[in-house]
Protein backbone atom coordinates (compact mmCIF):
# COMPACT_ATOMS: atom_id res chain seq x y z
CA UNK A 1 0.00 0.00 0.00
CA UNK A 2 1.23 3.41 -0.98
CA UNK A 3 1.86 6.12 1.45
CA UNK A 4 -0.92 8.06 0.11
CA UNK A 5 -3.38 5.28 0.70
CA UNK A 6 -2.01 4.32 4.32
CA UNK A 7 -2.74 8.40 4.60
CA UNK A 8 -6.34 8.55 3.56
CA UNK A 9 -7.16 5.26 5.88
CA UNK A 10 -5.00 6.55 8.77
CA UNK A 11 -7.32 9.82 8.69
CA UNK A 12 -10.35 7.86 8.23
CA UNK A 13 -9.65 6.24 11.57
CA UNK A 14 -8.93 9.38 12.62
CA UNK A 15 -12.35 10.85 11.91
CA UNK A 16 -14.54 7.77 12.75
CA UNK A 17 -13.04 7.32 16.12
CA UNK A 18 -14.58 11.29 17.10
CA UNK A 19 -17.83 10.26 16.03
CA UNK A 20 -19.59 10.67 19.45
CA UNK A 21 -21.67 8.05 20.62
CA UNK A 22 -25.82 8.69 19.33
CA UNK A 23 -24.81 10.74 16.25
CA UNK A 24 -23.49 9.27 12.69
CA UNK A 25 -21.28 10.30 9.73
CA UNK A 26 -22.05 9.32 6.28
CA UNK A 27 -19.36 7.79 3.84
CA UNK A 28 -18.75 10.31 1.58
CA UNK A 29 -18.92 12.83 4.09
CA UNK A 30 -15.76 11.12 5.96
CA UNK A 31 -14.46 10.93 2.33
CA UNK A 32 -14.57 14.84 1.68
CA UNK A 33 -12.97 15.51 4.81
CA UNK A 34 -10.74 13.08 4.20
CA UNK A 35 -9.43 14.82 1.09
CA UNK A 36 -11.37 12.79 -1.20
CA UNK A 37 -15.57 13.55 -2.08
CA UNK A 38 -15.69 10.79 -4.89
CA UNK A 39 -14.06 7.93 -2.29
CA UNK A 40 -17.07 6.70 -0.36
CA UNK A 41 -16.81 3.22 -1.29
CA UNK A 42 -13.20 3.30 -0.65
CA UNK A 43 -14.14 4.28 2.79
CA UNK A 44 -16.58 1.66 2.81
CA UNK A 45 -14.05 -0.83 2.49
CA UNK A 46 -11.69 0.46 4.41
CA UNK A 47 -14.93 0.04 7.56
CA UNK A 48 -14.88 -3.46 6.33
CA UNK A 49 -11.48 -4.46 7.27
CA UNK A 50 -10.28 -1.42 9.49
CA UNK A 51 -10.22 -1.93 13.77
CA UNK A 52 -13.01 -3.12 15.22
CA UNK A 53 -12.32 -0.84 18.10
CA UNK A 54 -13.48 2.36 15.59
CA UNK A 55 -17.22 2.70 16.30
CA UNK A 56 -18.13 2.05 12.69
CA UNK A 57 -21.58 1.48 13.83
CA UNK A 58 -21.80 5.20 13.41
CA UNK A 59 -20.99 5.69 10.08
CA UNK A 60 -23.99 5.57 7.29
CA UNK A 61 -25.12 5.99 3.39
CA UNK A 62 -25.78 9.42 2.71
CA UNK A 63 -29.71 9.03 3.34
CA UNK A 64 -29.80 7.54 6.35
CA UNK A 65 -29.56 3.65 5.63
CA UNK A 66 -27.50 1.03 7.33
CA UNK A 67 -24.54 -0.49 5.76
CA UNK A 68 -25.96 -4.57 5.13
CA UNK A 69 -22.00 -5.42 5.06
CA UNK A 70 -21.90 -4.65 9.25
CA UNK A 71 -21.00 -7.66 11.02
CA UNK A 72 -24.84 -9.11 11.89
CA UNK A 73 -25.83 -7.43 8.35
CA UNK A 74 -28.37 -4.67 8.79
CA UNK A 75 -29.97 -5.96 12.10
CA UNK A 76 -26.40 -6.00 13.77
CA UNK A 77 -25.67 -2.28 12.45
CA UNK A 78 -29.23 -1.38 13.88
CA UNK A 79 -28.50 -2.98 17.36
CA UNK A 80 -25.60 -1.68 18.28
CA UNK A 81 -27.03 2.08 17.00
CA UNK A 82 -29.99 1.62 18.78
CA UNK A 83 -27.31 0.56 22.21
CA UNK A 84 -26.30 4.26 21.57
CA UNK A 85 -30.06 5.33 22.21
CA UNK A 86 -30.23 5.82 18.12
CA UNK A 87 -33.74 5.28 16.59
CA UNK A 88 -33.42 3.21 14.00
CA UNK A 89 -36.95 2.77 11.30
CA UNK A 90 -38.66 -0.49 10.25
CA UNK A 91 -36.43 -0.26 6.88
CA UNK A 92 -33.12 0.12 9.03
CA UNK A 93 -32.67 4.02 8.42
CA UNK A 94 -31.37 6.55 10.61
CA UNK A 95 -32.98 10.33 10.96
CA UNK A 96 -30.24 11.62 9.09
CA UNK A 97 -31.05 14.82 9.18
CA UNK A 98 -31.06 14.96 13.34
CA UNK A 99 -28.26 12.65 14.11
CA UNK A 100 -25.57 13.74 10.90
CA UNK A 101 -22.51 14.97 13.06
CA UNK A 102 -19.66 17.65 11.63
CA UNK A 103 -16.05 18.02 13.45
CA UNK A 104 -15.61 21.18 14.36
């Protein structure tokens, strides 16, 4: 892996692991601020296999869904949201809109 890449994941970690606990980030909102707006899959994947000590649980697609490729699928993602106090829908969405956190 190239520098640049180690860079981008290193301040992906970086960003996810602020996330406070009952709010969420969407994917390519960690990927603009990561340097990056057209990488959210890339920062998909790099949820997929990055420390499961990062509260990924927090992290969501831009309207509000949960990811299905959480450990547990959807219903995993929604429990451990929901752990957080986090209201999760019927169709495993997330009141974007209320819960969508920016770093200051």
């Amino acid at each position: 892996m190239t520098s640049t890449n180690s860079s981008f994941r290193d301040k992906v970690y970086e960003l996810v692991a602020q996330i406070p606990e009952g709010r969420v980030m969407t994917y390519g909102q960690i990927a603009a601020l990561c340097g990056s707006p057209q990488a959210s899959r890339i920062v998909g994947g790099i949820a997929h296999f990055g420390p499961a000590d990062l509260p990924w649980q927090r992290v969501v697609m831009k309207n509000g869904r949960l990811a299905a490729g959480f450990p547990g699928g959807k219903r995993g993602h929604a429990a451990m949201l929901k752990t957080e106090g986090v209201g999760v829908s019927d169709d495993y969405r997330v009141d974007i809109d209320a819960l969508l956190w920016w770093p200051e």
